[in-house]
C-alpha atoms as a PDB file:
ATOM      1  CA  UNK A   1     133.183 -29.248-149.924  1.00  0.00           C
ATOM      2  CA  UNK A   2     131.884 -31.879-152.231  1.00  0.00           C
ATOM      3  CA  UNK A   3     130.586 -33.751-148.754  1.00  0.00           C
ATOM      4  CA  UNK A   4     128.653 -30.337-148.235  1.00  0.00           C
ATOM      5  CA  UNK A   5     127.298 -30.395-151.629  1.00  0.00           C
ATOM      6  CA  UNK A   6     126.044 -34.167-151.166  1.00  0.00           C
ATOM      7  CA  UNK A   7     124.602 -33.642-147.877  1.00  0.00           C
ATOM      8  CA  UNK A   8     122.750 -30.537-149.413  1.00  0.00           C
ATOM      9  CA  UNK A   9     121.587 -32.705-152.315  1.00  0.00           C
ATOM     10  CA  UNK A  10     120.155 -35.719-150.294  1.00  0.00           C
ATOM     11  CA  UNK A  11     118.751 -32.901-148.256  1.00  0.00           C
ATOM     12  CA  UNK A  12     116.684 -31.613-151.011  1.00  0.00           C
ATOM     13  CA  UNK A  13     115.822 -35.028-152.287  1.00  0.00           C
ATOM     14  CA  UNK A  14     114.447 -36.015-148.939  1.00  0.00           C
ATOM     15  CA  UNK A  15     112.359 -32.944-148.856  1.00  0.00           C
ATOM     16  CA  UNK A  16     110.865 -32.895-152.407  1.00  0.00           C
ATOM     17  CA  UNK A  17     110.454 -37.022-151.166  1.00  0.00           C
ATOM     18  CA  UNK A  18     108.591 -35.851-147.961  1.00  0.00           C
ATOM     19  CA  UNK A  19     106.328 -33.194-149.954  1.00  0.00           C
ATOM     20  CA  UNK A  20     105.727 -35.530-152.489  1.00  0.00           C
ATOM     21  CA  UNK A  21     104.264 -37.815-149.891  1.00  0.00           C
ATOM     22  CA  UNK A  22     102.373 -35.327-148.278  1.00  0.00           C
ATOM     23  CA  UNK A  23     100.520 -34.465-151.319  1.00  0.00           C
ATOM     24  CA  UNK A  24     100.256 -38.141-152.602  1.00  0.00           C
ATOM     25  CA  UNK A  25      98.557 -38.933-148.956  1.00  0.00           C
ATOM     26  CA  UNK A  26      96.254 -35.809-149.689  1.00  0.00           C
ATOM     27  CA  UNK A  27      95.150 -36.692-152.531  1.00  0.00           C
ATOM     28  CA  UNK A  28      94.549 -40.634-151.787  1.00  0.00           C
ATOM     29  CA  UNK A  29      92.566 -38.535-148.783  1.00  0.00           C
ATOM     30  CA  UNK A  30      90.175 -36.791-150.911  1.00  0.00           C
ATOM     31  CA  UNK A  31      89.661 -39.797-152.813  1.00  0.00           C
ATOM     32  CA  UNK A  32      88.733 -41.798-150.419  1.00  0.00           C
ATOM     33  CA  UNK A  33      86.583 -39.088-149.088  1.00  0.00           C
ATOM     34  CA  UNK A  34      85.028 -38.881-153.101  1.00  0.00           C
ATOM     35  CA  UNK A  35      84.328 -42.500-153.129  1.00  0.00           C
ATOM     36  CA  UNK A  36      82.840 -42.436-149.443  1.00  0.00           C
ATOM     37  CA  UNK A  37      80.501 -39.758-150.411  1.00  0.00           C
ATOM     38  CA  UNK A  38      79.755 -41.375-154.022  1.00  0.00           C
ATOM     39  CA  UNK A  39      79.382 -44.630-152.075  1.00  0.00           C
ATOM     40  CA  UNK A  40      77.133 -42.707-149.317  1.00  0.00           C
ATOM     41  CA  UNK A  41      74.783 -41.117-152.362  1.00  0.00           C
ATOM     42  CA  UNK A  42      74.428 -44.714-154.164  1.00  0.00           C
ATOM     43  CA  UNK A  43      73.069 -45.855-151.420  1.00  0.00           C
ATOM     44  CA  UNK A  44      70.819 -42.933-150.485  1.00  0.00           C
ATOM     45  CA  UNK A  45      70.008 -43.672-153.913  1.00  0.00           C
ATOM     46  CA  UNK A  46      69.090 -47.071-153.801  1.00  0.00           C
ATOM     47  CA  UNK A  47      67.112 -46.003-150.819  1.00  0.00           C
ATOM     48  CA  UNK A  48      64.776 -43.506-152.480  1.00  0.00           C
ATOM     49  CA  UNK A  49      64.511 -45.958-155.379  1.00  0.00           C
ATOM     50  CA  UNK A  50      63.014 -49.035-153.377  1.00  0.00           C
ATOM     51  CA  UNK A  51      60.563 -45.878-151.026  1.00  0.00           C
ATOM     52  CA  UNK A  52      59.573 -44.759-154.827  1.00  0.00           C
ATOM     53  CA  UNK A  53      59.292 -48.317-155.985  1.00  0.00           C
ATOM     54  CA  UNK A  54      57.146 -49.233-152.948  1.00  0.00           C
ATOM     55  CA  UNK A  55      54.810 -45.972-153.443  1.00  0.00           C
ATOM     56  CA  UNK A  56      54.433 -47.271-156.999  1.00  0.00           C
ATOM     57  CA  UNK A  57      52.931 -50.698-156.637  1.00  0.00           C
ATOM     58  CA  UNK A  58      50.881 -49.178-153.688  1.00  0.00           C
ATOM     59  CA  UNK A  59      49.772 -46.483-156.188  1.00  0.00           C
ATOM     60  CA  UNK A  60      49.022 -49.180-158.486  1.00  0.00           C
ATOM     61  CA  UNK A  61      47.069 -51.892-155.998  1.00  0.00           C
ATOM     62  CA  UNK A  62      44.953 -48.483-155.195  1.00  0.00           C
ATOM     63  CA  UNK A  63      44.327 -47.635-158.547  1.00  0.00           C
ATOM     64  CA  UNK A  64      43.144 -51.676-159.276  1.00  0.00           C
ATOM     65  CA  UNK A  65      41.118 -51.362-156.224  1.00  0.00           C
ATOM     66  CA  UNK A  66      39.393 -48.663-157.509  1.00  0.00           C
ATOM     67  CA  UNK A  67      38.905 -49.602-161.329  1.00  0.00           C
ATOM     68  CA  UNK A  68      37.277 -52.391-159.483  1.00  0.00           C
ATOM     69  CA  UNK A  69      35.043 -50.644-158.030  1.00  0.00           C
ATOM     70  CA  UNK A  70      33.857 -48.853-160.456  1.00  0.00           C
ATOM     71  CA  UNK A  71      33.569 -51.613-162.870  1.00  0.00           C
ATOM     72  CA  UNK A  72      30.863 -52.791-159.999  1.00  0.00           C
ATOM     73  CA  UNK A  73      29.252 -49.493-159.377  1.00  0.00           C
ATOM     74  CA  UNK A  74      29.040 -48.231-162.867  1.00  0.00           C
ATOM     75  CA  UNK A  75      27.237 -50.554-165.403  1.00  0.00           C
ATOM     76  CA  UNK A  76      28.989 -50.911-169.096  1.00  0.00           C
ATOM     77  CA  UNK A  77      27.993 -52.278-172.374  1.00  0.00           C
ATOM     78  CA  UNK A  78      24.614 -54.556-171.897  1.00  0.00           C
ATOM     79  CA  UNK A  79      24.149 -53.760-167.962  1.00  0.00           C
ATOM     80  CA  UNK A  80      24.181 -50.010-169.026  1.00  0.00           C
ATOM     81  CA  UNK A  81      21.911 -50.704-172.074  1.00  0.00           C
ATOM     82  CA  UNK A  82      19.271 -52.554-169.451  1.00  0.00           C
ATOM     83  CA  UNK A  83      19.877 -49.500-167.398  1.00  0.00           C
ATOM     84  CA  UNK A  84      18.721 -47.259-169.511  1.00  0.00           C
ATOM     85  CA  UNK A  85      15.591 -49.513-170.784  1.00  0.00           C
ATOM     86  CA  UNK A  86      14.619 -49.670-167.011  1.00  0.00           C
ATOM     87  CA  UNK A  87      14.834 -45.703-166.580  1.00  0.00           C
ATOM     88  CA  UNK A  88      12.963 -45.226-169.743  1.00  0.00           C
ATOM     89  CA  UNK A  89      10.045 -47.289-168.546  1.00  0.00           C
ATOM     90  CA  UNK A  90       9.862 -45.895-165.532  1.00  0.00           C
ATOM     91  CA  UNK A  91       9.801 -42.546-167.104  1.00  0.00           C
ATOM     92  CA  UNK A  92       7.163 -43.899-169.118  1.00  0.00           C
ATOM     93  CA  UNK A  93       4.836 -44.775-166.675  1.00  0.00           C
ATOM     94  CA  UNK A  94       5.606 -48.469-165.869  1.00  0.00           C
ATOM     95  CA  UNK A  95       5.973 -49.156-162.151  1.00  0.00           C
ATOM     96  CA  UNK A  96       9.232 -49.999-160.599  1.00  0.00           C
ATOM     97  CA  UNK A  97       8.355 -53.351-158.794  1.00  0.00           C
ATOM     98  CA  UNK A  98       6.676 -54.387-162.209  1.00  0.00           C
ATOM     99  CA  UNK A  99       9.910 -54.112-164.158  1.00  0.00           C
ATOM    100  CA  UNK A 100      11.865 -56.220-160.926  1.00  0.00           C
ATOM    101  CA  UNK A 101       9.196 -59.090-161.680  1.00  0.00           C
ATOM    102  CA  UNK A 102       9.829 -59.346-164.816  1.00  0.00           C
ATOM    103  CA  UNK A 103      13.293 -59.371-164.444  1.00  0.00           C
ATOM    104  CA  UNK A 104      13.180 -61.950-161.348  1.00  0.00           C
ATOM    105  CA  UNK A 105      11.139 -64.416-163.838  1.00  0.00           C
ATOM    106  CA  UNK A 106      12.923 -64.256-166.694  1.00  0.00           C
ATOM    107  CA  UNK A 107      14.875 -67.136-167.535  1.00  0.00           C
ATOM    108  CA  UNK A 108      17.109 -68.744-170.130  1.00  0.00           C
ATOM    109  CA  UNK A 109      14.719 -68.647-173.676  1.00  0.00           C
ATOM    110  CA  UNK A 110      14.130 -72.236-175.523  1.00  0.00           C
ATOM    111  CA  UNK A 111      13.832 -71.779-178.960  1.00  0.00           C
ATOM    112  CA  UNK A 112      10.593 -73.162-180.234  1.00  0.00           C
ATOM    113  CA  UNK A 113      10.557 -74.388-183.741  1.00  0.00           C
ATOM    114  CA  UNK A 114       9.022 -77.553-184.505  1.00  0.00           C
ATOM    115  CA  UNK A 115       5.683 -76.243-185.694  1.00  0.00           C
ATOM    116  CA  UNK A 116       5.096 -73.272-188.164  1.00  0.00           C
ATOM    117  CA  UNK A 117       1.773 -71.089-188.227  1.00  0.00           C
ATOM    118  CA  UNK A 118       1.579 -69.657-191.413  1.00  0.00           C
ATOM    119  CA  UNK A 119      -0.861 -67.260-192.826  1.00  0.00           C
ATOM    120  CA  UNK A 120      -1.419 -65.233-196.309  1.00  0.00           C
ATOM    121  CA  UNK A 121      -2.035 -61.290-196.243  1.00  0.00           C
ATOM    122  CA  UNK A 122      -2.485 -58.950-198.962  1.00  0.00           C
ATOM    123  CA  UNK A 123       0.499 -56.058-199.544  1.00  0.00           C
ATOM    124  CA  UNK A 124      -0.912 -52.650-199.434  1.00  0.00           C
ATOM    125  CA  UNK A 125      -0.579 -49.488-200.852  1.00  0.00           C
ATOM    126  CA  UNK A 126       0.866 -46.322-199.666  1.00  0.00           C
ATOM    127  CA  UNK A 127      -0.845 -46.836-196.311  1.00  0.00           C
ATOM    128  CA  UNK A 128      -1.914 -50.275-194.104  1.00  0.00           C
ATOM    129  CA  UNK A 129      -5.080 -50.305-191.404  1.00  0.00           C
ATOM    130  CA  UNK A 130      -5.439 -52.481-188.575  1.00  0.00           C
ATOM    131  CA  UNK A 131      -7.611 -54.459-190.600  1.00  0.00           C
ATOM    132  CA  UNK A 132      -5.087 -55.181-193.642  1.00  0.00           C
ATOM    133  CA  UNK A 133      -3.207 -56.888-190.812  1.00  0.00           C
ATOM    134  CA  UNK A 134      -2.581 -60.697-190.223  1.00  0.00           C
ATOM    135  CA  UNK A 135      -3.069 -61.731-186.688  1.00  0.00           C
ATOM    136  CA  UNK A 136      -1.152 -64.612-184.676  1.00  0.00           C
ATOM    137  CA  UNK A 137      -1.311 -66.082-181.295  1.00  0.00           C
ATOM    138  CA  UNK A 138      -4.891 -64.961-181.315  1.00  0.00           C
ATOM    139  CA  UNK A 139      -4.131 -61.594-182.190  1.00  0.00           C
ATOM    140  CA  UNK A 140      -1.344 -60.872-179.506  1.00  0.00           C
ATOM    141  CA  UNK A 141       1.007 -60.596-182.775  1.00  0.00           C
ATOM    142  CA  UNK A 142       0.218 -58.315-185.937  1.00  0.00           C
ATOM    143  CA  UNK A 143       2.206 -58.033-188.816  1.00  0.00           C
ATOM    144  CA  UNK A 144       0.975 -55.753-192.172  1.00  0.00           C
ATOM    145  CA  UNK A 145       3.353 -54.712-194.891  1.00  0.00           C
ATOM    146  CA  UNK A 146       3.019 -52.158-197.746  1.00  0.00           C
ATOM    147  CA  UNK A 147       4.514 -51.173-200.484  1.00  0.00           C
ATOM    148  CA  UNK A 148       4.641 -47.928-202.573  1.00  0.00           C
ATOM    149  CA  UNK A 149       2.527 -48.610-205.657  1.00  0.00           C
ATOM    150  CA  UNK A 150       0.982 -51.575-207.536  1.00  0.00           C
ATOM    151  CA  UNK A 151       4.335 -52.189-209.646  1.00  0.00           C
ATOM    152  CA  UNK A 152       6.746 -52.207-206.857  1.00  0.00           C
ATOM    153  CA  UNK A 153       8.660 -55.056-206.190  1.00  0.00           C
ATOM    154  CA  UNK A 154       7.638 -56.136-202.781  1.00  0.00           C
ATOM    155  CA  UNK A 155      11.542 -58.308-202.523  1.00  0.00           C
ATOM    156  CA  UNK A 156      12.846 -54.638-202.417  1.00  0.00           C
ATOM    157  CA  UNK A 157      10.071 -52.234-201.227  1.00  0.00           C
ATOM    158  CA  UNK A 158       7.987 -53.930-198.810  1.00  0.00           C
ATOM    159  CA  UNK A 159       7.904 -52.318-195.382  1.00  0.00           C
ATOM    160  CA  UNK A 160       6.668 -54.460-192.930  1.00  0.00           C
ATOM    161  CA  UNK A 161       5.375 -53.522-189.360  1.00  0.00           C
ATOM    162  CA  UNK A 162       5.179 -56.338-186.998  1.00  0.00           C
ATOM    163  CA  UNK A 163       3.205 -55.079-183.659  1.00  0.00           C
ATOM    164  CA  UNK A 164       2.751 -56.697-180.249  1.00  0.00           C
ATOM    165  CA  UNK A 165       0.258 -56.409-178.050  1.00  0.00           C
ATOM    166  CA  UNK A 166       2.405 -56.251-174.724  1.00  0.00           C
ATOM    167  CA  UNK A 167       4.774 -54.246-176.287  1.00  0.00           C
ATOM    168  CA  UNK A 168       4.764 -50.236-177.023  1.00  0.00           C
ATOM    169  CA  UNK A 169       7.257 -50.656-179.689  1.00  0.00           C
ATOM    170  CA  UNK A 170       6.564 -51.351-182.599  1.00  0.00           C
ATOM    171  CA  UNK A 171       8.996 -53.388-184.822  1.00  0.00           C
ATOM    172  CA  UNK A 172       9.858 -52.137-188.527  1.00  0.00           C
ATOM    173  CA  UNK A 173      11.826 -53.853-191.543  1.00  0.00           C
ATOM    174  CA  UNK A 174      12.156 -53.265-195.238  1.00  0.00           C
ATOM    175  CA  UNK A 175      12.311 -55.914-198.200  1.00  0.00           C
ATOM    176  CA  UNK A 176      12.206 -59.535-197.961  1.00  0.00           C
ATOM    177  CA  UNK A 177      12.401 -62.439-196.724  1.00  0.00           C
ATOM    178  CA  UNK A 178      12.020 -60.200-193.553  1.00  0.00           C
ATOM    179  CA  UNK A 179      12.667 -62.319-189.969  1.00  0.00           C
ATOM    180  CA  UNK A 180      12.544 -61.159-186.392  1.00  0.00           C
ATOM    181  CA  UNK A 181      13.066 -63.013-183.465  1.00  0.00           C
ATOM    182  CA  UNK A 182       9.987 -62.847-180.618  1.00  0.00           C
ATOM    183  CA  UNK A 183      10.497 -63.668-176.802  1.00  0.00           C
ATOM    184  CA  UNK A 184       7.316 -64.774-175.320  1.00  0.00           C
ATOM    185  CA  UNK A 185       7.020 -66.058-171.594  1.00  0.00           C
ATOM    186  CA  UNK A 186      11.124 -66.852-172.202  1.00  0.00           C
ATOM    187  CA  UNK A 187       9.850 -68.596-175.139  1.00  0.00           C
ATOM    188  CA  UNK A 188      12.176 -67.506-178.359  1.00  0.00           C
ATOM    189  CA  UNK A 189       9.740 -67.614-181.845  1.00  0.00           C
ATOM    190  CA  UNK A 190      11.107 -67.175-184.895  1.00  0.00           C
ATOM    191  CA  UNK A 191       8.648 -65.298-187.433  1.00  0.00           C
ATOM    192  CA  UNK A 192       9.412 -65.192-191.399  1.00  0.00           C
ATOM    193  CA  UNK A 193       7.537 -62.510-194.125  1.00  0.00           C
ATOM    194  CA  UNK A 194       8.333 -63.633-197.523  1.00  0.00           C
ATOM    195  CA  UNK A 195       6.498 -62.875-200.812  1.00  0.00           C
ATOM    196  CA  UNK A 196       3.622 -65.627-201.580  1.00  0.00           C
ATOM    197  CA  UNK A 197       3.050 -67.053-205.245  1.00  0.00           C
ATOM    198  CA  UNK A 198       0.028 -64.832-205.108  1.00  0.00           C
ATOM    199  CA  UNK A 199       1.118 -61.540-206.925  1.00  0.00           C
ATOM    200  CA  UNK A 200       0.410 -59.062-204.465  1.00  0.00           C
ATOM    201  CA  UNK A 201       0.328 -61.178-201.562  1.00  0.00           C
ATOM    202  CA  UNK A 202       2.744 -61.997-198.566  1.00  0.00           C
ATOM    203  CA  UNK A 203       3.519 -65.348-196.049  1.00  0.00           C
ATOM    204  CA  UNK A 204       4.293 -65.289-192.555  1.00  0.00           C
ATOM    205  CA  UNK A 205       5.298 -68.203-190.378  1.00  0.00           C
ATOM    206  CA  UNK A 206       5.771 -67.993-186.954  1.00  0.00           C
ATOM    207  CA  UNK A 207       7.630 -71.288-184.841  1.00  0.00           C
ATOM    208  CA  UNK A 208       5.648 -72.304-182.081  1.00  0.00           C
ATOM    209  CA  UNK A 209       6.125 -75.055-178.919  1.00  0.00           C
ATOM    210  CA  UNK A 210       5.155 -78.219-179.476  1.00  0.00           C
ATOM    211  CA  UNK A 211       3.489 -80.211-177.110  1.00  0.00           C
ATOM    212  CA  UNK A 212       5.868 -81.338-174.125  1.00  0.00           C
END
């Protein structure tokens, strides 16, 4: 009887042993099968990664290649300022191949200021003429200057009008000393309007080339 009992006992031990297996084995199974497929998706993952990191720097030598070209095509700051100076001529009347000879002979200005013309003119009031004006470079510069009644202080008041002959524009400051720089023939002059000892009189000096 008792051999009966053991026999039935190791019996039941060896089959709880054998199910216990089984399901241990299962489950080893499945996790193997978990970390294949985890495993399977990393790498799918690093895969899609590198694609989306190539697609990036080619979306980004693109994008360089075309900020490129537009920095060429489209002009910015100065080369848009000339830009618009050329289409405003042109709109104005001045003929296209005029404005490319200037630009092909323009060149590098030298600054020209070892000599000083200098000449006296009176201040006017409320209103200037072409003959209140003081001429220079045999009249291819004028410069006048008025101010708005006898008593005004021509340091504060004095508007001055400084007018070139090759020029449509006509250049305007206020008070003094008043200075404004003049290109001529890539020649850079420097001209000066300051108040003269003579009550009710102005100065200008313009720099000119020496000889050589």
């Amino acid at each position: 009887m008792f051999v009966l009992i053991a026999g039935g006992l190791v019996g039941l031990g060896y089959s709880a042993y054998q199910t216990g297996t089984v399901l241990a084995q299962s489950q080893v199974t499945a996790l193997s099968s978990k970390v294949t497929d985890l495993t399977n998706q990393l790498g799918a993952s690093r895969t899609e990664n590198e694609h989306l990191q190539s697609n990036l720097a080619e979306t980004q030598r693109a994008n360089l290649a075309l900020q490129n070209r537009y920095d060429r095509d489209v002009p910015t700051d100065e080369m848009a300022g000339l830009l618009s100076i050329a289409r405003q001529r042109v709109s104005q009347g001045v003929p296209a191949p005029r404005l490319g000879q200037a630009l092909r002979e323009a060149a590098v200005t030298r600054v020209c200021d070892t000599r000083f013309v200098r000449k006296r003119f009176a201040f006017q009031v409320g209103r200037s003429t072409p003959e209140d004006a003081a001429t220079l470079l045999d009249g291819l510069i004028q410069i006048s200057a008025t101010i708005p009644s006898a008593a005004a202080d021509p340091v504060r008041t004095a508007a001055i009008v400084i007018e070139q002959t090759w020029s449509s524009e006509v250049t305007k400051l206020t008070g003094l000393p008043a200075r404004q720089d003049i290109i001529v023939n890539n020649l850079l002059l420097h001209l000066v309007v300051e108040a003269s000892p003579m009550p009710g009189f102005g100065m200008v000096s313009l720099s000119v080339c020496g000889k050589g």
